[in-house]
Protein backbone atom coordinates (compact mmCIF):
# COMPACT_ATOMS: atom_id res chain seq x y z
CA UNK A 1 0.00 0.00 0.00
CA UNK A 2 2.77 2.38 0.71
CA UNK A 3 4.93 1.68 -2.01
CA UNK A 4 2.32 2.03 -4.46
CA UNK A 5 1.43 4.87 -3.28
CA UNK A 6 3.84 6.58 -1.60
CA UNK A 7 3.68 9.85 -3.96
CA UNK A 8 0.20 10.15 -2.95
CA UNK A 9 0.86 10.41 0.86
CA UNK A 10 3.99 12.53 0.60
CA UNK A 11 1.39 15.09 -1.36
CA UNK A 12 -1.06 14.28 1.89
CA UNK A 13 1.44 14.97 4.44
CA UNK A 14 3.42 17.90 2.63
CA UNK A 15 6.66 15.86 2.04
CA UNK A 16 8.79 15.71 -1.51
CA UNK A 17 9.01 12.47 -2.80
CA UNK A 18 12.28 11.84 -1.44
CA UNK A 19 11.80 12.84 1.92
CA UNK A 20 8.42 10.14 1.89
CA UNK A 21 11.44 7.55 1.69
CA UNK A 22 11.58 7.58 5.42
CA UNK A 23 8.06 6.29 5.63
CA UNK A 24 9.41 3.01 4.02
CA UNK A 25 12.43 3.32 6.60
CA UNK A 26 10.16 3.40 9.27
CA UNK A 27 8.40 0.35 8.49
CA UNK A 28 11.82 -1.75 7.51
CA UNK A 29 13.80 -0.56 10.98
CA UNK A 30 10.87 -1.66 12.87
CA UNK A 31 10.04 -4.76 11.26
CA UNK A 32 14.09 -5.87 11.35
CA UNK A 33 13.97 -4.63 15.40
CA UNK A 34 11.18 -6.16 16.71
CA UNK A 35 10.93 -9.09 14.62
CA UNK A 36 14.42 -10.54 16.42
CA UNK A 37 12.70 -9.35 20.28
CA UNK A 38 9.51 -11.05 19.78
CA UNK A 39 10.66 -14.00 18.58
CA UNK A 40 13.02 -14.31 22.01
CA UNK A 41 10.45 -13.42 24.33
CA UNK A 42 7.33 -15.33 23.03
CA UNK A 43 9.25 -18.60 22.85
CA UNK A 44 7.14 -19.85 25.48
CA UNK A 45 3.69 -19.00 24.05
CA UNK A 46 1.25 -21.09 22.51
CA UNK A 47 1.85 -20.54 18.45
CA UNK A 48 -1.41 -20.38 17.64
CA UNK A 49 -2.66 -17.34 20.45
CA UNK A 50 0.31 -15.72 20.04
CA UNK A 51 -0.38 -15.80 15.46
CA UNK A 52 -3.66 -14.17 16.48
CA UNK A 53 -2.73 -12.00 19.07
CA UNK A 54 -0.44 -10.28 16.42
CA UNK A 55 -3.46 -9.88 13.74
CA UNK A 56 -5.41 -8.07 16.44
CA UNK A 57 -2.40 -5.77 16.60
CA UNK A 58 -1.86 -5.60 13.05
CA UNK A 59 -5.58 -4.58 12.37
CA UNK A 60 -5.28 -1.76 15.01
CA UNK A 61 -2.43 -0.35 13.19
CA UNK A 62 -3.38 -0.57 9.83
CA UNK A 63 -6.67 1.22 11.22
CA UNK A 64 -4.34 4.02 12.06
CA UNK A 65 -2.97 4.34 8.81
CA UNK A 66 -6.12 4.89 6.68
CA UNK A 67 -7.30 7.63 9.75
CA UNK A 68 -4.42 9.12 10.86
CA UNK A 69 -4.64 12.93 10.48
CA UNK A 70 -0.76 13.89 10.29
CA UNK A 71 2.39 12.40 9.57
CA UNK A 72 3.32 11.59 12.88
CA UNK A 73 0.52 9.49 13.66
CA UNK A 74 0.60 7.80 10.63
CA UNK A 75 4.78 7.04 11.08
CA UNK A 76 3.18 5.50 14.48
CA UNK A 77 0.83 3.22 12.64
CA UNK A 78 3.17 1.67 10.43
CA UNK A 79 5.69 1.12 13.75
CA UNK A 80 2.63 -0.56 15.17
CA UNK A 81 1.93 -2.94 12.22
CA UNK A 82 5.90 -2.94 11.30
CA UNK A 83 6.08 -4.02 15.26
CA UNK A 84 4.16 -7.84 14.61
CA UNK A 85 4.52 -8.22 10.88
CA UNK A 86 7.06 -9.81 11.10
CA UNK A 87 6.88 -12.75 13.52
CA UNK A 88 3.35 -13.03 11.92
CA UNK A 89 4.98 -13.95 8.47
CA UNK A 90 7.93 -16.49 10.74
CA UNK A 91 5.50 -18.31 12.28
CA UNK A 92 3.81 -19.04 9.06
CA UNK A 93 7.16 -20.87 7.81
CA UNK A 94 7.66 -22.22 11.51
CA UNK A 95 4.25 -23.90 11.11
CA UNK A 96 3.94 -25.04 7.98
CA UNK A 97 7.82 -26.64 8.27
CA UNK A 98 6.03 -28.17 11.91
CA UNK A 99 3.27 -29.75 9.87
CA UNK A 100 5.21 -31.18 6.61
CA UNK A 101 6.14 -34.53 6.79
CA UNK A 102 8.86 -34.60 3.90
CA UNK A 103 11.75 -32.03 2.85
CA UNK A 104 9.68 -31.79 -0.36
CA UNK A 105 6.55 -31.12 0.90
CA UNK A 106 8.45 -28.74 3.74
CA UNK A 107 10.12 -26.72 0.73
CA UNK A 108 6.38 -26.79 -1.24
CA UNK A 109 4.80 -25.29 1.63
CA UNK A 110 6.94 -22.51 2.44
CA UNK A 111 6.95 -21.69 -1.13
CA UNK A 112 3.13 -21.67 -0.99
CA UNK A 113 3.11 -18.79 1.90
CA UNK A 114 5.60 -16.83 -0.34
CA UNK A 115 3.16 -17.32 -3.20
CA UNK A 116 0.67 -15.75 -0.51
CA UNK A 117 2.71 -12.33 -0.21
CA UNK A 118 3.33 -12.62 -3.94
CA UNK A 119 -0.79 -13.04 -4.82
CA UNK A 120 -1.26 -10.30 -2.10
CA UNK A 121 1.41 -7.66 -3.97
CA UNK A 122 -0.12 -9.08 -7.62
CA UNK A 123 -4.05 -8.40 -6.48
CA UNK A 124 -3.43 -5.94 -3.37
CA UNK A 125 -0.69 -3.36 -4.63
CA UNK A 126 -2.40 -2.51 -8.49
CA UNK A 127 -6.04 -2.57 -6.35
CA UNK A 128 -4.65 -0.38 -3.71
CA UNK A 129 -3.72 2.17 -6.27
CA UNK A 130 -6.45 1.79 -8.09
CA UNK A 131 -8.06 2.71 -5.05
CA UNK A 132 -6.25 5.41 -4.59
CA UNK A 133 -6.60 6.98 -7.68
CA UNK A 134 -10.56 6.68 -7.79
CA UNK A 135 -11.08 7.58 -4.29
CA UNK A 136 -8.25 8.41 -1.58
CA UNK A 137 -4.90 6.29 -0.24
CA UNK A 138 -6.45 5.97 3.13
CA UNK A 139 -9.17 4.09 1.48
CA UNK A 140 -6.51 1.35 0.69
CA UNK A 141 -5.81 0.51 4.18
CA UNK A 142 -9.04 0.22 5.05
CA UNK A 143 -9.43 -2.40 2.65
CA UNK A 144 -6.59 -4.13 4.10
CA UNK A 145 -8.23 -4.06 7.57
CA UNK A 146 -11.12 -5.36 5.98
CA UNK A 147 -8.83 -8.46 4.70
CA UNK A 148 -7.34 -8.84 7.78
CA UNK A 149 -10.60 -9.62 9.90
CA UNK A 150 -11.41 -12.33 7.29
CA UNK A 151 -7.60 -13.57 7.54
CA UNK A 152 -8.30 -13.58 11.69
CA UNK A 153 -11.50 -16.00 10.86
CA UNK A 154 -9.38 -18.30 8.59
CA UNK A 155 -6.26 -18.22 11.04
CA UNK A 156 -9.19 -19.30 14.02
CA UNK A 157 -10.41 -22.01 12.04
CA UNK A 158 -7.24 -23.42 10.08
CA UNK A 159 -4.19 -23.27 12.63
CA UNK A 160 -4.01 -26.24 14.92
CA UNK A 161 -4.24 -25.64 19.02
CA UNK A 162 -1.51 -28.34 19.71
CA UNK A 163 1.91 -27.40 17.91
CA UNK A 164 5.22 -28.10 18.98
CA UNK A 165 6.99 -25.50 21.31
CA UNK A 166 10.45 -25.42 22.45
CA UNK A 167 11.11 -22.92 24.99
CA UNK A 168 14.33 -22.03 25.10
CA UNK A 169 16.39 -19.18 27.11
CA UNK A 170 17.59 -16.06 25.45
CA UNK A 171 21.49 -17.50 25.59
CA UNK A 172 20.59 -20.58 24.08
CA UNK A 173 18.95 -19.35 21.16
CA UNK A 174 21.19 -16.57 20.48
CA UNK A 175 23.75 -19.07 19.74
CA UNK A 176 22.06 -19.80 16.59
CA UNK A 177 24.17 -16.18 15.45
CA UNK A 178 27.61 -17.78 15.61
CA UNK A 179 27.33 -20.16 13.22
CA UNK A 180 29.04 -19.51 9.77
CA UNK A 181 26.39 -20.66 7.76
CA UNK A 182 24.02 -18.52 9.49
CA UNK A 183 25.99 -15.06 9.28
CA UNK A 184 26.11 -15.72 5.46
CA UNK A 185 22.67 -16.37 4.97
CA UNK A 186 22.28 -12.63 6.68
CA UNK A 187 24.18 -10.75 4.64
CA UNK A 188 22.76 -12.40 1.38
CA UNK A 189 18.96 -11.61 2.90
CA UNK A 190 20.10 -7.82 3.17
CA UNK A 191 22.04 -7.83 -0.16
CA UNK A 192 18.83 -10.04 -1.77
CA UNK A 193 16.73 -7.14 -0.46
CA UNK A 194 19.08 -4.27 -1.48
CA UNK A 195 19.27 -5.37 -5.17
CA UNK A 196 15.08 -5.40 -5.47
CA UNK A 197 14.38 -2.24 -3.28
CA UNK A 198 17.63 -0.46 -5.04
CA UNK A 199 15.11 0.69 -7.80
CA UNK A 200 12.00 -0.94 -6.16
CA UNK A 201 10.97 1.79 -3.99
CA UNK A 202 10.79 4.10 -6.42
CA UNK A 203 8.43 2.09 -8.80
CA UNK A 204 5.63 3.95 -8.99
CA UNK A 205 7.80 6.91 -10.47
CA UNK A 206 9.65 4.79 -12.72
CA UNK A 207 6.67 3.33 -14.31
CA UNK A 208 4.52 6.65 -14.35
CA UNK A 209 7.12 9.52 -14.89
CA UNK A 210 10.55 7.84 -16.61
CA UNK A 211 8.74 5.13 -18.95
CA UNK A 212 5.54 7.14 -19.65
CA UNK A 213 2.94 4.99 -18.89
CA UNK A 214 -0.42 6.83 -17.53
CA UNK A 215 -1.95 5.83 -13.89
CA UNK A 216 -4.74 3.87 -15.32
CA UNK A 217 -1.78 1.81 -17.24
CA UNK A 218 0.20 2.17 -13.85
CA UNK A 219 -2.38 -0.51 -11.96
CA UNK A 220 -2.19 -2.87 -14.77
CA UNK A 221 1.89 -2.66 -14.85
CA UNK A 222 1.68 -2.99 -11.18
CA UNK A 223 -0.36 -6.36 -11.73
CA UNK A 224 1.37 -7.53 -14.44
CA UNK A 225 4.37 -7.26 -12.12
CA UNK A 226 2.45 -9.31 -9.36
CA UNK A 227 1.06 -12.12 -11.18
CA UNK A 228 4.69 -12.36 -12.69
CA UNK A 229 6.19 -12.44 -8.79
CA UNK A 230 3.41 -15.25 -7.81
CA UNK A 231 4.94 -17.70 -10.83
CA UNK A 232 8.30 -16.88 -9.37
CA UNK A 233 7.43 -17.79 -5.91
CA UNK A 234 6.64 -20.84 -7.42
CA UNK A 235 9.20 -21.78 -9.15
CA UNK A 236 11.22 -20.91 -6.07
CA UNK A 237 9.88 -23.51 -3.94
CA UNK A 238 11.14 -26.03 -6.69
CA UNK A 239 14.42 -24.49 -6.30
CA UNK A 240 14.59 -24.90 -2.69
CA UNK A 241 13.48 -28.70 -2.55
CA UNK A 242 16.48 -29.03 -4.98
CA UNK A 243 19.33 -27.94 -3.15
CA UNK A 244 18.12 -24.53 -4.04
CA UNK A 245 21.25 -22.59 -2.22
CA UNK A 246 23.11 -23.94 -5.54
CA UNK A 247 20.56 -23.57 -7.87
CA UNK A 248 20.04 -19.36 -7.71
CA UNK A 249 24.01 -19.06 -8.52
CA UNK A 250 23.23 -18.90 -12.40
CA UNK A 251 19.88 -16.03 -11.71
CA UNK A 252 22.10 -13.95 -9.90
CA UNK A 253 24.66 -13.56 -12.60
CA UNK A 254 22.01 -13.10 -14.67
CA UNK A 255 20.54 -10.47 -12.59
CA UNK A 256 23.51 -8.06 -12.64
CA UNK A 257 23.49 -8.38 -16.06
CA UNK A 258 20.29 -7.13 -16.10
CA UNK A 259 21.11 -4.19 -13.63
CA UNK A 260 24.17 -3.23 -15.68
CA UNK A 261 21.61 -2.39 -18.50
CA UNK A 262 19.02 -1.03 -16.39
CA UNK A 263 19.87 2.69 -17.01
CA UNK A 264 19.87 2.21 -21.01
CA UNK A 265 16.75 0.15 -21.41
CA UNK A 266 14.64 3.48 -19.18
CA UNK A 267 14.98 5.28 -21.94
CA UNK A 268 12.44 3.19 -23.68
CA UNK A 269 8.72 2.81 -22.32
CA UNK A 270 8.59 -1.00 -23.45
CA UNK A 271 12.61 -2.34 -23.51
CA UNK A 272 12.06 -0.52 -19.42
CA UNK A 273 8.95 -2.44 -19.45
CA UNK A 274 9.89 -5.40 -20.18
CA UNK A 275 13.68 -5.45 -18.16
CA UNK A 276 11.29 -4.81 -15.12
CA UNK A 277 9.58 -7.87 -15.81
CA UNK A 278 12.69 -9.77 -15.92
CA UNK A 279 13.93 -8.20 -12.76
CA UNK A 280 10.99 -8.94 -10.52
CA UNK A 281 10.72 -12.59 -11.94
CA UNK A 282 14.27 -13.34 -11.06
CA UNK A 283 14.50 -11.75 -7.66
CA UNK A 284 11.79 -12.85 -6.03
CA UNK A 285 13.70 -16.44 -6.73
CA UNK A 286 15.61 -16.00 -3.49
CA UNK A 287 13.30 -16.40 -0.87
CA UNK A 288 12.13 -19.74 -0.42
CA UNK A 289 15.82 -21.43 -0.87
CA UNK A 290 17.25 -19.06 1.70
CA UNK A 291 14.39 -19.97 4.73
CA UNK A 292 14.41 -23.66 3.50
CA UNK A 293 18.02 -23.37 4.15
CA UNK A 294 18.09 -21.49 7.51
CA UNK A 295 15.35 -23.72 8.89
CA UNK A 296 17.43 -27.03 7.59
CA UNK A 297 20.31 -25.51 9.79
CA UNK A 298 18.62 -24.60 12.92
CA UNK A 299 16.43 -27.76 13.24
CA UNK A 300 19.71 -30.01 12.64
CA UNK A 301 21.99 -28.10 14.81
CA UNK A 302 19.71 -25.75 17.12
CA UNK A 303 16.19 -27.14 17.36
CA UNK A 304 15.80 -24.44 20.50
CA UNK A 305 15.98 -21.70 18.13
CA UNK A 306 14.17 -22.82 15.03
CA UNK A 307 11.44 -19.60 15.39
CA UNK A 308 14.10 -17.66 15.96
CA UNK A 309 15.85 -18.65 12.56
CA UNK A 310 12.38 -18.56 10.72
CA UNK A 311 12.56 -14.89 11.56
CA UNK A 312 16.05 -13.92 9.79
CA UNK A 313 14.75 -13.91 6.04
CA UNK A 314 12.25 -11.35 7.44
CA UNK A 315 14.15 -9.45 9.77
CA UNK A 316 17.32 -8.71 7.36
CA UNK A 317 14.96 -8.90 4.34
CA UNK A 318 13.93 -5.21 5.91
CA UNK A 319 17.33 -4.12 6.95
CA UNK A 320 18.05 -4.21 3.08
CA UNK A 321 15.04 -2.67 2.09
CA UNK A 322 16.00 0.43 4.99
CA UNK A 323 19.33 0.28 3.82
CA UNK A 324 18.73 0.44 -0.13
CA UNK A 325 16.01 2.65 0.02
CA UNK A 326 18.36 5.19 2.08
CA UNK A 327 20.92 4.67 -0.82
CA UNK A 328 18.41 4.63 -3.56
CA UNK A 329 17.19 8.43 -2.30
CA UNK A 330 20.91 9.31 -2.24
CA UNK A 331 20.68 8.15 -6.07
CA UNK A 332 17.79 9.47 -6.94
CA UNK A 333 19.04 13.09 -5.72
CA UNK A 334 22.23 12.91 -7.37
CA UNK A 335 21.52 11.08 -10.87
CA UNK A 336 17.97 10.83 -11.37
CA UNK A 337 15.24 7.65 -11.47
CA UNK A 338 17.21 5.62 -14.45
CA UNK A 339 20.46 5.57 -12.26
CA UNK A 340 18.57 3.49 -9.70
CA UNK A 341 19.90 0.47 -11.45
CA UNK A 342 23.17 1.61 -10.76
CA UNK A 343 22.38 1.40 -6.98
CA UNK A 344 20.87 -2.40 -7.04
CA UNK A 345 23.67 -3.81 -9.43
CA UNK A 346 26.12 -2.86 -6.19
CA UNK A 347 23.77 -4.74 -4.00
CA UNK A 348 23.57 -8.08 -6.35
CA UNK A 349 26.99 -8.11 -6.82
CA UNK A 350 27.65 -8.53 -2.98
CA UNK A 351 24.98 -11.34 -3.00
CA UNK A 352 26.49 -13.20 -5.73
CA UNK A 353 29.89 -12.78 -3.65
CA UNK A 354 27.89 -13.92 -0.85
CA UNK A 355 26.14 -16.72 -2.27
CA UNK A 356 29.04 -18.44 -4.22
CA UNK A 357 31.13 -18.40 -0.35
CA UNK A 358 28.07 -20.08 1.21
CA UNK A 359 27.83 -23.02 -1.40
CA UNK A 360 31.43 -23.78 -1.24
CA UNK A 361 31.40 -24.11 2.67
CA UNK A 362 27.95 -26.38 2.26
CA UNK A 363 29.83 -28.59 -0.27
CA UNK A 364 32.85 -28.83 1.94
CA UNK A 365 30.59 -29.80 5.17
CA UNK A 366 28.75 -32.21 2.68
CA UNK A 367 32.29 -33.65 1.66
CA UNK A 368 33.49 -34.38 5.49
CA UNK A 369 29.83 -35.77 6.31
């Protein structure tokens, strides 16, 4: 909702469009700080109280949003639904993993809550501006809340009272952090994030004002871009039942190829068209390999801390987006919306780095197993 129509509440609120980059900020810090907190402390709880507990407190804060009368307030809101969204999208993964019975089925299901978020950006970002643009932005969140009460209803129905719960100290889930494996997969969840939100945040603009396309074309674009994620998500859960860590090596070169020729192809409505396209089908690749492969760890090694690892992708996932969208403003100031590419290439190129370290050490642990 913001992201699609962040323009819109920067005019609301009296900000330029690159100041409005902190209300993305906002959202990412909080997510990445809370995320890690709430996990530790609501080891203990029952998964399925605590899973609606955080709706309830999601729905108050996206209430906020769609009402809030300045700036401030609203900043508060998204802190508040920033604050739970988090864990909320953890113990999805830490449930479905608890329910599958094979590493196939474990990687299909995970997949199956990314293709969730992906159907959710495909239907809910090009509705929410088209909301936007016949009515108001606030009207957008109020159709979230609206999809929220029904997802509390499902959630009571659907999520079994009897799951698995480890509780574990502070100290002896922390310890999940010094493994090798585990710092790697961190730094490739930022840099994953970095490369998508480099241009990403921006992609209202970029579709509206560089390539040309009007706001009525600007919904379909946005849900062209969505249904395109969802088959991606899909494919990604294939990747991660097949040693999936390995698999993305040959997408990420691709992707900074891509990048490199991200300024060059703006120029045109349809080449920019289409190398968007490309870009949000082969990022959104990433996500289902990396949690299949942090869960794998912590339930072999550190069962006491397998919420806890559910949470990284999330967490870090938004300390990339804070950090690129800081960098991408910096970019956008200095060169101008078709230089954002220039801004994720540096982001996928650390990945890459990242990603090609963390297979070797996974083959060499294989080898001495």
């Amino acid at each position: 909702m913001v992201v699609g129509n962040l323009s819109l509440i920067a005019h609301t609120y009296h900000q330029t469009l690159s100041q409005s980059a902190s209300i993305v900020s906002v959202f990412a810090w909080t997510y990445a700080i809370a995320t890690p907190l709430l996990a530790l402390s609501t080891n203990r709880f029952n998964k399925r109280s605590l899973f609606l507990t955080l709706l309830a407190v999601f729905l108050a804060g996206t209430l906020l949003s769609a009402f809030a009368p300045s700036l401030p307030i609203f900043l508060f809101s998204r802190v508040m639904t920033a604050s739970v969204a988090g864990l909320m999208e953890s113990l999805m993964s830490v449930i479905a993993y608890q329910l599958a019975t094979t590493d196939q089925q474990r990687s299909m299901l995970v997949a199956w809550i990314y293709t969730g978020f992906s159907i959710a950006s495909a239907v809910g970002n090009p509705l929410g501006t088209f909301i936007a643009n016949l009515w108001r932005w606030q009207d957008a969140f109020i159709m979230v809340a609206i999809i929220t009460v029904l997802a509390t209803v499902v959630a009571t129905s659907l999520i079994p009272k009897d799951l698995v719960n480890e509780p574990a100290s502070f100290k002896e889930q922390l310890v999940l952090f010094s493994d090798r494996r585990i710092q790697l997969a961190i730094v490739f969840a930022i840099c994953s994030a970095g490369m998508i939100f480099g241009y990403y945040t921006y992609i209202r603009s970029l579709i509206h004002q560089t390539l040309g396309f009007s706001l009525t074309a600007l919904s379909l674009v946005l849900l062209l871009l969505g249904v395109l994620d969802v088959f991606a998500n899909r494919l990604s859960g294939r990747l991660a039942a097949k040693n999936g860590i390995k698999r993305l090596r040959p997408f990420y070169v691709l992707d900074l190829v891509l990048l490199a020729l991200f300024q060059f192809s703006m120029q045109n409505a349809w080449t920019g068209l289409l190398l968007l396209c490309a870009l949000v089908f082969f990022f959104a690749l990433f996500g289902s390999p990396i949690q299949i492969f942090v869960l794998d760890v912590a339930s072999h090694d550190y069962p006491q801390a397998t919420t806890l690892a559910s949470t990284l992708n999330a967490i870090f996932y938004n300390v990339g987006v804070a950090v690129s969208s800081f960098t991408a403003t910096q970019t956008l100031k200095v060169a101008g919306l078709p230089a954002l590419g220039w801004n994720s290439l540096v982001y996928c190129a650390v990945a890459l780095l990242v990603l090609l370290t963390l297979v070797r050490m996974t083959d060499r642990e294989a080898m001495r197993g």
